[in-house]
Protein backbone atom coordinates (compact mmCIF):
# COMPACT_ATOMS: atom_id res chain seq x y z
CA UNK A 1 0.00 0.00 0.00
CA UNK A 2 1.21 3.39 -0.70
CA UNK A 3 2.24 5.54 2.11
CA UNK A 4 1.36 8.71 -0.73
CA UNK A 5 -0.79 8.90 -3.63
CA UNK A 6 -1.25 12.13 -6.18
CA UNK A 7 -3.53 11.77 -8.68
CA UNK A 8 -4.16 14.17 -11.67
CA UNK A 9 -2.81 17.12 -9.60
CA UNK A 10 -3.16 20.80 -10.72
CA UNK A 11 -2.74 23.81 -9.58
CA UNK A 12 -3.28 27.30 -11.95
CA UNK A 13 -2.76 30.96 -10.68
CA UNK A 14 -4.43 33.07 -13.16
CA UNK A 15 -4.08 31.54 -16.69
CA UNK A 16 -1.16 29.35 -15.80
CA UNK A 17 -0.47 25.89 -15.09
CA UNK A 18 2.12 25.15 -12.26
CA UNK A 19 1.36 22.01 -11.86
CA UNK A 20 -0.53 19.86 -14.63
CA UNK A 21 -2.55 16.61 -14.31
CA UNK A 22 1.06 14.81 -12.07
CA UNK A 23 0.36 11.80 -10.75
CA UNK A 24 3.02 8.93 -8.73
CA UNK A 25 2.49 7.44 -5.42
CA UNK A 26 5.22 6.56 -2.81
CA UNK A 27 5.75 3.50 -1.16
CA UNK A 28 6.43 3.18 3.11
CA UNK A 29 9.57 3.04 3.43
CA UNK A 30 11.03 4.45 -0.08
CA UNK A 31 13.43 7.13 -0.92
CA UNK A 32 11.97 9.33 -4.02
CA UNK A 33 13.35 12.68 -5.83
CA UNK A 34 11.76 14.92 -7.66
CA UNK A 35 13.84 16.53 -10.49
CA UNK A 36 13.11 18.84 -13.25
CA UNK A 37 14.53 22.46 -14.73
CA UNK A 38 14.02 25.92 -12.77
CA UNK A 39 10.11 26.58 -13.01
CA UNK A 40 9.12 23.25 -13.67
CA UNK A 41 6.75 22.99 -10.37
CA UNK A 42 8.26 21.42 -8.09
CA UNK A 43 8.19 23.59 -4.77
CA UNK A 44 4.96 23.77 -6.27
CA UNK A 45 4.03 20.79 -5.69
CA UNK A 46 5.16 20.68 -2.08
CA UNK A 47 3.69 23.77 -1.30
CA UNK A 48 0.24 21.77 -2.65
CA UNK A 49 1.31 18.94 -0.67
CA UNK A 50 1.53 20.63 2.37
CA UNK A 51 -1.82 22.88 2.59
CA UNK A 52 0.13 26.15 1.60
CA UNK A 53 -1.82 26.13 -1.51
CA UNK A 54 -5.28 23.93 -2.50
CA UNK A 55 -5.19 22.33 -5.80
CA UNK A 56 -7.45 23.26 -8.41
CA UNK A 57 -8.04 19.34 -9.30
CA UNK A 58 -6.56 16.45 -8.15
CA UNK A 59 -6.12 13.76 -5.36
CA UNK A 60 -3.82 13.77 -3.00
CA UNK A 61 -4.17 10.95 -0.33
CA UNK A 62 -1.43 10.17 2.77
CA UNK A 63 -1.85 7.36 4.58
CA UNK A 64 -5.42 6.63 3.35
CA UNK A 65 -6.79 9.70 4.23
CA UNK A 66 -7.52 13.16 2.05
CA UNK A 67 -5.11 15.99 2.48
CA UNK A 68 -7.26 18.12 0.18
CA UNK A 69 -9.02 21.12 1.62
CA UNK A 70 -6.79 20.28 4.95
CA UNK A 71 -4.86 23.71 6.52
CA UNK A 72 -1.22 23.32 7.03
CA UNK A 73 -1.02 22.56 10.79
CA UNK A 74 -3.44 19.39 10.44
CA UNK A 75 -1.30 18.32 7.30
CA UNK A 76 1.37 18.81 9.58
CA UNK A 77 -0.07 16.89 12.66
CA UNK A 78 -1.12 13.70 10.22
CA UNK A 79 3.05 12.76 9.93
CA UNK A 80 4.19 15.17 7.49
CA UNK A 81 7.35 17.33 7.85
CA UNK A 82 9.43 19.66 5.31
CA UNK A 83 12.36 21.63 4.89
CA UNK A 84 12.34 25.16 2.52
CA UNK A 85 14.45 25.76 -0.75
CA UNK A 86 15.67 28.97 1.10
CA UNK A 87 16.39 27.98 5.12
CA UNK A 88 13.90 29.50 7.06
CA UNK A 89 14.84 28.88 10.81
CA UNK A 90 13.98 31.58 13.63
CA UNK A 91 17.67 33.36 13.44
CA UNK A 92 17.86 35.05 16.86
CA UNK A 93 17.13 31.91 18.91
CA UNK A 94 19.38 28.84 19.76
CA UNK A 95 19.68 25.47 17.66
CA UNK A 96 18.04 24.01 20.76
CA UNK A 97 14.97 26.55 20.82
CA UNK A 98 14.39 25.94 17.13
CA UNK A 99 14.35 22.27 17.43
CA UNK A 100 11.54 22.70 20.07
CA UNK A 101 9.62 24.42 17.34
CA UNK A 102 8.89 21.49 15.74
CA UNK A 103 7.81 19.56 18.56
CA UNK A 104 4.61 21.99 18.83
CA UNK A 105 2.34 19.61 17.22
CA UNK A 106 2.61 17.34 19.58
CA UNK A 107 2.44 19.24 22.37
CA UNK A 108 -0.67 18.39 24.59
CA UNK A 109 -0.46 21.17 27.57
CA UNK A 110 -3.13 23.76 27.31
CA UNK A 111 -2.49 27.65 27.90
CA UNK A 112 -3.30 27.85 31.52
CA UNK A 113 -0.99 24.93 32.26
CA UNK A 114 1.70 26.61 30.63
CA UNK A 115 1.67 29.86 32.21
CA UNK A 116 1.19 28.08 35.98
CA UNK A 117 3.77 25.90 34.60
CA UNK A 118 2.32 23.06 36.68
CA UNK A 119 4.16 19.39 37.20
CA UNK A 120 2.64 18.03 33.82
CA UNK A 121 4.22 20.77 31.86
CA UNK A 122 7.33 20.66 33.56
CA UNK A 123 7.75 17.08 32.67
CA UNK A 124 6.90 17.58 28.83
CA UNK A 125 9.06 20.81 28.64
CA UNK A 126 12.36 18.40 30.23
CA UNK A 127 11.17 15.63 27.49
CA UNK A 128 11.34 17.75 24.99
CA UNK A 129 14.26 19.37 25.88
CA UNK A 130 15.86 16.12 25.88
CA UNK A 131 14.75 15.03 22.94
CA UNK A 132 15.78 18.40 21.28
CA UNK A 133 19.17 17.78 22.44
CA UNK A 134 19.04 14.06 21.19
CA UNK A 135 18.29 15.39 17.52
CA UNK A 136 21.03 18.13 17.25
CA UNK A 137 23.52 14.90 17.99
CA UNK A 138 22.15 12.71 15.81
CA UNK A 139 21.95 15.03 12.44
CA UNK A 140 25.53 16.13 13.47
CA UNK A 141 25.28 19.31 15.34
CA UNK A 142 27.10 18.52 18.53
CA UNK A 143 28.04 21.08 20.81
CA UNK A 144 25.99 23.96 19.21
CA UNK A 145 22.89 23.48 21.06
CA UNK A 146 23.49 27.38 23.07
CA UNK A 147 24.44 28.88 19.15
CA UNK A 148 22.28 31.31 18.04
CA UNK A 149 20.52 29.94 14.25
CA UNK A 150 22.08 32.73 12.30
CA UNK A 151 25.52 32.58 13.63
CA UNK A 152 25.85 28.43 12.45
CA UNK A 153 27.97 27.90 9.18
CA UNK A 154 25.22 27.31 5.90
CA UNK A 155 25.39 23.13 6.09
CA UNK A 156 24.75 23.26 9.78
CA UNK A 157 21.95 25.46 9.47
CA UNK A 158 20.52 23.04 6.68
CA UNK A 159 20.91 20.31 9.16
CA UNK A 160 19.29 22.40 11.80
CA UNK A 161 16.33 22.83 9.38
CA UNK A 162 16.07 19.30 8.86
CA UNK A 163 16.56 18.53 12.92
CA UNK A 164 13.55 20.68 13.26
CA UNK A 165 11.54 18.71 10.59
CA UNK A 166 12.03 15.24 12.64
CA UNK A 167 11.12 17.17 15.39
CA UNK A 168 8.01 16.92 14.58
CA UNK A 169 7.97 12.66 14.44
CA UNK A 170 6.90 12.77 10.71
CA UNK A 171 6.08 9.29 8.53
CA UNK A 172 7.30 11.14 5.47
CA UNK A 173 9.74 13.59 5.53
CA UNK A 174 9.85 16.48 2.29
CA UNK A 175 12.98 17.94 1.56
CA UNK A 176 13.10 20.54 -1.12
CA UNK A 177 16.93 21.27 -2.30
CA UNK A 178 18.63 19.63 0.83
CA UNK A 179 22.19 20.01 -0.70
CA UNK A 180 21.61 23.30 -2.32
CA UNK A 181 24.94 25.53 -1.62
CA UNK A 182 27.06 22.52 -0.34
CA UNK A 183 30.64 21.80 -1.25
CA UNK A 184 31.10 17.90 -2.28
CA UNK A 185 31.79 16.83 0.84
CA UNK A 186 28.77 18.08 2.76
CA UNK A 187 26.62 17.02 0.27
CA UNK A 188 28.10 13.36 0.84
CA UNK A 189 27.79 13.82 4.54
CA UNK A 190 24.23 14.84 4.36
CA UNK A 191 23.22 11.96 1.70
CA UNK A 192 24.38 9.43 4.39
CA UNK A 193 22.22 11.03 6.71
CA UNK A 194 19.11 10.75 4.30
CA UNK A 195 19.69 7.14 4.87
CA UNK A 196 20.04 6.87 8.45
CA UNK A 197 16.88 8.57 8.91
CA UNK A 198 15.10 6.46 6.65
CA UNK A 199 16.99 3.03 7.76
CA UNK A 200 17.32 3.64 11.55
CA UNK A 201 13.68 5.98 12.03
CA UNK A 202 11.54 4.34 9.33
CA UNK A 203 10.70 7.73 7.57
CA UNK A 204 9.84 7.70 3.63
CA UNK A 205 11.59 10.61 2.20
CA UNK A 206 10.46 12.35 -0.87
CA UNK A 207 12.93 15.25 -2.17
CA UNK A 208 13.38 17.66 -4.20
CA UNK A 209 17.04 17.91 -5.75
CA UNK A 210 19.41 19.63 -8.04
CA UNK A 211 22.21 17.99 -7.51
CA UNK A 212 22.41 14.82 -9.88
CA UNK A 213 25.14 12.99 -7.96
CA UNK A 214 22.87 13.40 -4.83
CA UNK A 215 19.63 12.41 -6.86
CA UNK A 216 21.28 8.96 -8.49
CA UNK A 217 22.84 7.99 -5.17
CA UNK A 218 20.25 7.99 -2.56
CA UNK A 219 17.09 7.95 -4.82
CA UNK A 220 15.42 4.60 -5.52
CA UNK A 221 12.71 6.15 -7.81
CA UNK A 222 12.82 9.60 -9.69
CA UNK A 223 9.59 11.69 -10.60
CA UNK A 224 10.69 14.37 -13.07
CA UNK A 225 8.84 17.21 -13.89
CA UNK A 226 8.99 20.18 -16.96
CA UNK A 227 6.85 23.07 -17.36
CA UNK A 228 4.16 21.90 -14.85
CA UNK A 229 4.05 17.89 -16.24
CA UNK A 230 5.35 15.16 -15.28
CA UNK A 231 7.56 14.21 -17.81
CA UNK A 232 9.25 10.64 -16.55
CA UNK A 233 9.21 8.78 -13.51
CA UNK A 234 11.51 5.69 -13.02
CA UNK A 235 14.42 4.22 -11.16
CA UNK A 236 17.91 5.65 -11.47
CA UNK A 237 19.23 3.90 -14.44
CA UNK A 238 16.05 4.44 -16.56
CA UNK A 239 15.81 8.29 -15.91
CA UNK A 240 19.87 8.91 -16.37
CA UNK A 241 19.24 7.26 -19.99
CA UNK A 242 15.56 9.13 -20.87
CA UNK A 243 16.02 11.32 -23.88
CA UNK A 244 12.94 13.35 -22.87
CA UNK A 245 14.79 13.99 -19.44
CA UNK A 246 18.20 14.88 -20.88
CA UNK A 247 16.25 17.14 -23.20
CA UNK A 248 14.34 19.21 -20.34
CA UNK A 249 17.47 19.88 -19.14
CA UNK A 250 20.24 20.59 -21.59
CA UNK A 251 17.91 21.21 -24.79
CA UNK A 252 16.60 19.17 -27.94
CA UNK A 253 20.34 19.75 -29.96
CA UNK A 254 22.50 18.88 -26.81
CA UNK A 255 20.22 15.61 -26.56
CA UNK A 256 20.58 14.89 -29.91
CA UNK A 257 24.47 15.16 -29.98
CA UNK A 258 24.48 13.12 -26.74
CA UNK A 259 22.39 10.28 -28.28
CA UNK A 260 24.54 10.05 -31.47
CA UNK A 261 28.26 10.12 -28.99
CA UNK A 262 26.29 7.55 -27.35
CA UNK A 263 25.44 5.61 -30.22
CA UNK A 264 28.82 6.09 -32.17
């Protein structure tokens, strides 16, 4: 059974088409990217995914239940996390504090607890705090916890962002441009950590990715998209050798040429 199923999703604003009939499912358990030129609609897409916008048409179903018409905290509460293209974390406050952020959805302690601070919310406050602490170790942030957000280097700030995310005890992770801005060797580092969190936590991860060496190591299956369409979908070896794909992405000539070096 699939964990995630879209079916003949679009989205328009005004006369244009973002996103155009895309359908693919995910499996539990399964590693995905979603690839495709600039403007092809894939934040898009998660932004759809995730409540931020409401499709025009279209299924989308997680876990066996309708996301459509849902608002972005209950999308949120059902087991579904994401990081942003462009790193939004709360720059003035500590890795620790932004961590704790993503634990809100879970939190059960009403207002008046809170502000008495009574023995029940002392005990989930220490929990999460511990747990908080737990996740800046294990996505490699050790010793930062007091460190302000904005003061972090750029690839510990993206693993900050994605700390936050399993905050939140998500079934299926989003991750839109993970590696963007990394040097080789962080982008290494954080592909081996794509894999511990779906191998040691059980979360599918679907992702959005620029970075081709990043998309044919970790991804089992590959979605790509083009002008709002999905254009291919298949496993690493099929979508490296697509015409159509290397087309979208370096033009009809430069496929052309490639196919007849190829065929030479």
């Amino acid at each position: 059974m699939a964990l995630l199923e879209i079916s003949n999703l679009t989205k328009t604003f005004g006369g244009l088409k973002a996103i155009s009939g895309v359908t693919f499912s995910l499996a539990q358990g399964q590693i995905m990217s979603i690839i495709g030129p600039n403007g092809a609609g894939k934040t898009t897409l998660f932004n759809t995914l995730t409540g931020i916008y409401r499709p025009n048409k279209g299924a989308i179903v997680f876990n066996g239940k309708s996301l459509v018409g849902r608002r972005p905290d209950q999308i949120a509460a059902s087991g579904i996390a994401r990081t942003f293209q462009n790193i939004r974390l709360f720059p003035d406050m500590s890795v620790v504090e932004n961590i704790l952020v993503g634990m809100h959805v879970h939190f059960r302690q009403n207002p008046i607890q809170t502000l008495l601070r009574l023995p029940t919310f002392m005990r989930e406050e220490a929990e999460a705090e511990r747990k908080a602490v737990e996740l800046m170790h294990y996505v490699g942030l050790n010793g930062v916890g007091n460190e302000t957000a904005k003061n972090l280097p750029y690839g510990m700030q993206r693993r900050l962002e994605i700390a936050r995310a399993l905050a939140a005890d998500p079934k299926l992770l989003l991750l839109d441009e993970p590696a963007a801005g990394m040097n080789p060797q962080e982008s290494e580092e954080i592909t081996k950590l794509f894999r511990n969190i779906r191998d040691q936590k059980g979360i599918t991860i679907l992702l959005i990715e620029h970075d081709m060496r990043v998309v044919m190591k970790i991804s089992e299956h590959i979605c790509v998209m083009d002008y709002g369409e999905k254009i291919a979908e298949g496993s690493p070896a099929e979508i490296r050798s697509n015409t159509r794909v290397i087309e979208a992405y370096l033009g009809r000539g430069a496929a052309e040429e490639l196919h007849l070096e190829t065929s030479a």
